[in-house]
Structure formats: C-alpha cells, structure tokens
Protein backbone atom coordinates (compact mmCIF):
# COMPACT_ATOMS: atom_id res chain seq x y z
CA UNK A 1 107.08 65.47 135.55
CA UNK A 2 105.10 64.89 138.89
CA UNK A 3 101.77 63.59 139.21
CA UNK A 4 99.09 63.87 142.21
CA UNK A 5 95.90 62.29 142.61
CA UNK A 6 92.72 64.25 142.52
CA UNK A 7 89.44 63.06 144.53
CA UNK A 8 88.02 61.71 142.36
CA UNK A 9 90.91 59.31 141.39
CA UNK A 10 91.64 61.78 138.19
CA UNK A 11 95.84 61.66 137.71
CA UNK A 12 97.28 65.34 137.61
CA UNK A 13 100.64 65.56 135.76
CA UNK A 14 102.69 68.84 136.68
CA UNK A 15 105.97 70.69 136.77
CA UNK A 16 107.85 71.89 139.85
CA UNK A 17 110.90 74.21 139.13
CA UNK A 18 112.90 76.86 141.58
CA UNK A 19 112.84 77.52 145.23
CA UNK A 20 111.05 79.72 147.13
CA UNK A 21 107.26 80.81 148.15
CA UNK A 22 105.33 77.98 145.73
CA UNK A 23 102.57 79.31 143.17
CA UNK A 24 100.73 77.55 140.87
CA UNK A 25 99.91 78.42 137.01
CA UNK A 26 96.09 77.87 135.81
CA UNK A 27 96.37 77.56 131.95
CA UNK A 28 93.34 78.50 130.13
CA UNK A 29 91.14 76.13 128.48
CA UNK A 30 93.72 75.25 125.51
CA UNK A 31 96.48 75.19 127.18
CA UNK A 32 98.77 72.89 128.95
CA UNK A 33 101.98 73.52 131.27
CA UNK A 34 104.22 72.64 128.29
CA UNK A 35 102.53 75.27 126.10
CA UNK A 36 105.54 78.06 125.39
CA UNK A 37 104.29 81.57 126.72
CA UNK A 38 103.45 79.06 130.39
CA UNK A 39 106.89 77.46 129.90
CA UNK A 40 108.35 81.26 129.59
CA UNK A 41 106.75 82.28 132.65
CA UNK A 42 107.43 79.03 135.01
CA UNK A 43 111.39 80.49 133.81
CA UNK A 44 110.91 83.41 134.58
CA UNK A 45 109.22 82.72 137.90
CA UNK A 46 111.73 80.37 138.74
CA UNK A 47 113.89 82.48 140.31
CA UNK A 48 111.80 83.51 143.18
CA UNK A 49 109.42 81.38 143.94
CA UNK A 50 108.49 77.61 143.40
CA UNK A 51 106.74 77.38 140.14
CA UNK A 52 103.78 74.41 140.00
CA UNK A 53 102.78 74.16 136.19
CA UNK A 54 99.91 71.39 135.46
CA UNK A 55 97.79 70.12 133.32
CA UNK A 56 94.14 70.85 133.48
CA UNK A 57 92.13 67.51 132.95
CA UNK A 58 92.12 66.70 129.65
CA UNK A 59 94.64 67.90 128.90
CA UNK A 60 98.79 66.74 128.18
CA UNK A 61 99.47 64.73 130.69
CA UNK A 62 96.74 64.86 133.10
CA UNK A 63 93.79 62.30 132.63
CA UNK A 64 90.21 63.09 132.52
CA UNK A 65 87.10 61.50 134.41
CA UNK A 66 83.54 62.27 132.91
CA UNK A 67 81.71 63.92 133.24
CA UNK A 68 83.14 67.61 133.39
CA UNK A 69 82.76 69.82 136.45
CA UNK A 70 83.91 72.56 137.46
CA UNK A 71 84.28 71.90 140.91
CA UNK A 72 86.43 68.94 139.68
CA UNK A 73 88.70 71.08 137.84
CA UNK A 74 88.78 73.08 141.64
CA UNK A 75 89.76 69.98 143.43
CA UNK A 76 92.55 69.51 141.26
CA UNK A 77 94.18 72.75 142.10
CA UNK A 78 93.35 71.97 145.84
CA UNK A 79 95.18 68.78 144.86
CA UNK A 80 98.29 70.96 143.00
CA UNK A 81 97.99 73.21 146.02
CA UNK A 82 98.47 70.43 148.76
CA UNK A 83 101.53 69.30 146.47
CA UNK A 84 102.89 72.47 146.84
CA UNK A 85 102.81 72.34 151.22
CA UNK A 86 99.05 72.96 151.22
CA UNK A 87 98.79 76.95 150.45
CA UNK A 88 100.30 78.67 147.56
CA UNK A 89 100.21 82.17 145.25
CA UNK A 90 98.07 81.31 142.16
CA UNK A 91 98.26 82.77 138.46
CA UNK A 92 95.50 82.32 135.96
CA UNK A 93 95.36 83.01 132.29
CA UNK A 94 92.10 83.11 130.70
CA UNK A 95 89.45 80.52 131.86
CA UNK A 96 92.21 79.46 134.22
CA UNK A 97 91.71 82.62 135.73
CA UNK A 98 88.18 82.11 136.39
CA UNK A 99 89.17 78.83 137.68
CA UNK A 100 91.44 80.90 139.98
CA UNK A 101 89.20 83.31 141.42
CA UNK A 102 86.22 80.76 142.00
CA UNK A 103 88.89 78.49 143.96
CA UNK A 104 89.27 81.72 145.84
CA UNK A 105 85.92 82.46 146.31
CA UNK A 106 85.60 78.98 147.88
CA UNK A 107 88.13 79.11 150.34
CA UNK A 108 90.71 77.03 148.65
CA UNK A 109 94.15 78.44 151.06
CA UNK A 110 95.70 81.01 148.11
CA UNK A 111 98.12 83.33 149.62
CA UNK A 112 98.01 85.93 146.71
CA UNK A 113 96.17 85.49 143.63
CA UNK A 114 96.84 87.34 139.99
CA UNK A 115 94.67 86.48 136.99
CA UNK A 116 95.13 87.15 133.39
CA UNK A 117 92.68 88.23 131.11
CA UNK A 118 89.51 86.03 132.73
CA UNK A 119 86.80 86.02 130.15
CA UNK A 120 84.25 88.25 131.95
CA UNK A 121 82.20 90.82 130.39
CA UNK A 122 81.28 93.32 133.30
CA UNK A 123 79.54 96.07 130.24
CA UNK A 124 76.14 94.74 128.72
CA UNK A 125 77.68 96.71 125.79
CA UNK A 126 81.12 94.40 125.41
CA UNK A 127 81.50 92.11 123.05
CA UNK A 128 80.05 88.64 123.44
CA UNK A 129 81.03 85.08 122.44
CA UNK A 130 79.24 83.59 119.25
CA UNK A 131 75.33 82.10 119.80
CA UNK A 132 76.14 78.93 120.43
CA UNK A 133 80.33 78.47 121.25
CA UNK A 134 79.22 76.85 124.41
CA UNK A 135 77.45 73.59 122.60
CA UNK A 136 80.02 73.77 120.09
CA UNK A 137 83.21 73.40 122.28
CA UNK A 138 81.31 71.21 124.46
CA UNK A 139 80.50 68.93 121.15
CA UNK A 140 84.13 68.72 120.22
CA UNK A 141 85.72 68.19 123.06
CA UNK A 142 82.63 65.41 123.84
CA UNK A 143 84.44 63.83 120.37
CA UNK A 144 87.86 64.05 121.53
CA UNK A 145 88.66 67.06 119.58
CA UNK A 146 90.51 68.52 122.20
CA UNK A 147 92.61 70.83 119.95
C-alpha cells in the first residue's frame, strides 16, 4: 500500500501493480481498491499497463475531511494521477465513472478514459432512484454508516 496527500491534507491509500502505460481505477461509491471484481481487474490489467487502485475518501484506507465535495474527491485523482508521472488512462465503475468523466471535463491530464455503467439517465422515461436516496445515503454515511 502507497499513500499520497491530497490538497486538502486528506491521506489517499492506493495500490500500484505491473509495468507499463499507468491508469487509474475509480471505484464506485461502495467500493474500495481491495473490493474483489477491482482486485480482478488491477490482475488482469497488470500485464499491460501500470494499474493505480485507491481508495475514494472514506473509504478503506483513505481518510476523509468534511465536509464532502466533489471537487475534493477530483483532487484526489489529480493527486493518484500525479503519483502515477502526472497523466494517466482512467477506468470508472459506477459513480466512479462520473467522477471520471467530470475530472475529464475539467481538464484533469487523462490520456484515455473508459467508464462503467455511470449512473446517468439520458430518457425522461428510465428508471429513477427512490424519492429521497439522496438524504438517505447522505444521513448514513453523516453517521458513519459507511457500509
């Protein structure tokens, strides 16, 4: 396990494994780089390129610094980025993905990005989340009820 520093003093705990062109793994919001189907893929990846797996804040290893932002959560992956020699591929599953494409969006230096399943509904007629999951995570995880 490595760790790196984001801006805001936050620790980041992640993995590095193989050789080759680095890229990064965003884990979605339950998730952690230890969690199997991410420990699979870092494998699997290993072989061609250098595989960066971390924690999101909050989460395993990483620490946390309230409150929650998400340009936080981008500055850490700027952070895992810079580990990596300061560009990188990225992979995101889920709201990692998300996470992925607004780092993107904002210029962070991603060679090639690939996201997983990002939680976007692009038909008024798809399927929405539950009134109210928003508060309701947000009320756990305000407890400590990270799982």
């Amino acid at each position: 396990m490595h760790t790196i520093t984001s801006p805001d003093g936050t620790t980041i705990a992640y993995d590095r494994a193989g050789a080759g062109e680095p890229i990064v793994l965003v884990g979605g919001a339950f998730s952690y780089r230890r969690f199997p189907g991410q420990v699979k893929l870092a494998q699997l990846l290993s072989t061609r390129f250098t595989v960066y797996s971390y924690d999101r804040r909050g989460r395993g290893d990483s620490g946390d610094t309230a409150p929650y932002a998400v340009r936080r959560e981008i500055e850490d992956l700027a952070a895992v980025i810079g580990a990596a020699g300061g560009a990188a591929c990225v992979w995101g599953l889920s709201s990692g993905a998300v996470l992925a494409l607004e780092a993107a969006a904002g210029g962070l230096p991603i060679r090639r990005l690939a996201v997983q399943e990002p939680p976007l509904a692009v038909d008024p007629a798809d399927q929405r989340p539950p009134a109210g999951l928003r508060q309701h995570v947000t009320e756990l995880t305000g407890a400590g009820q990270r799982g």
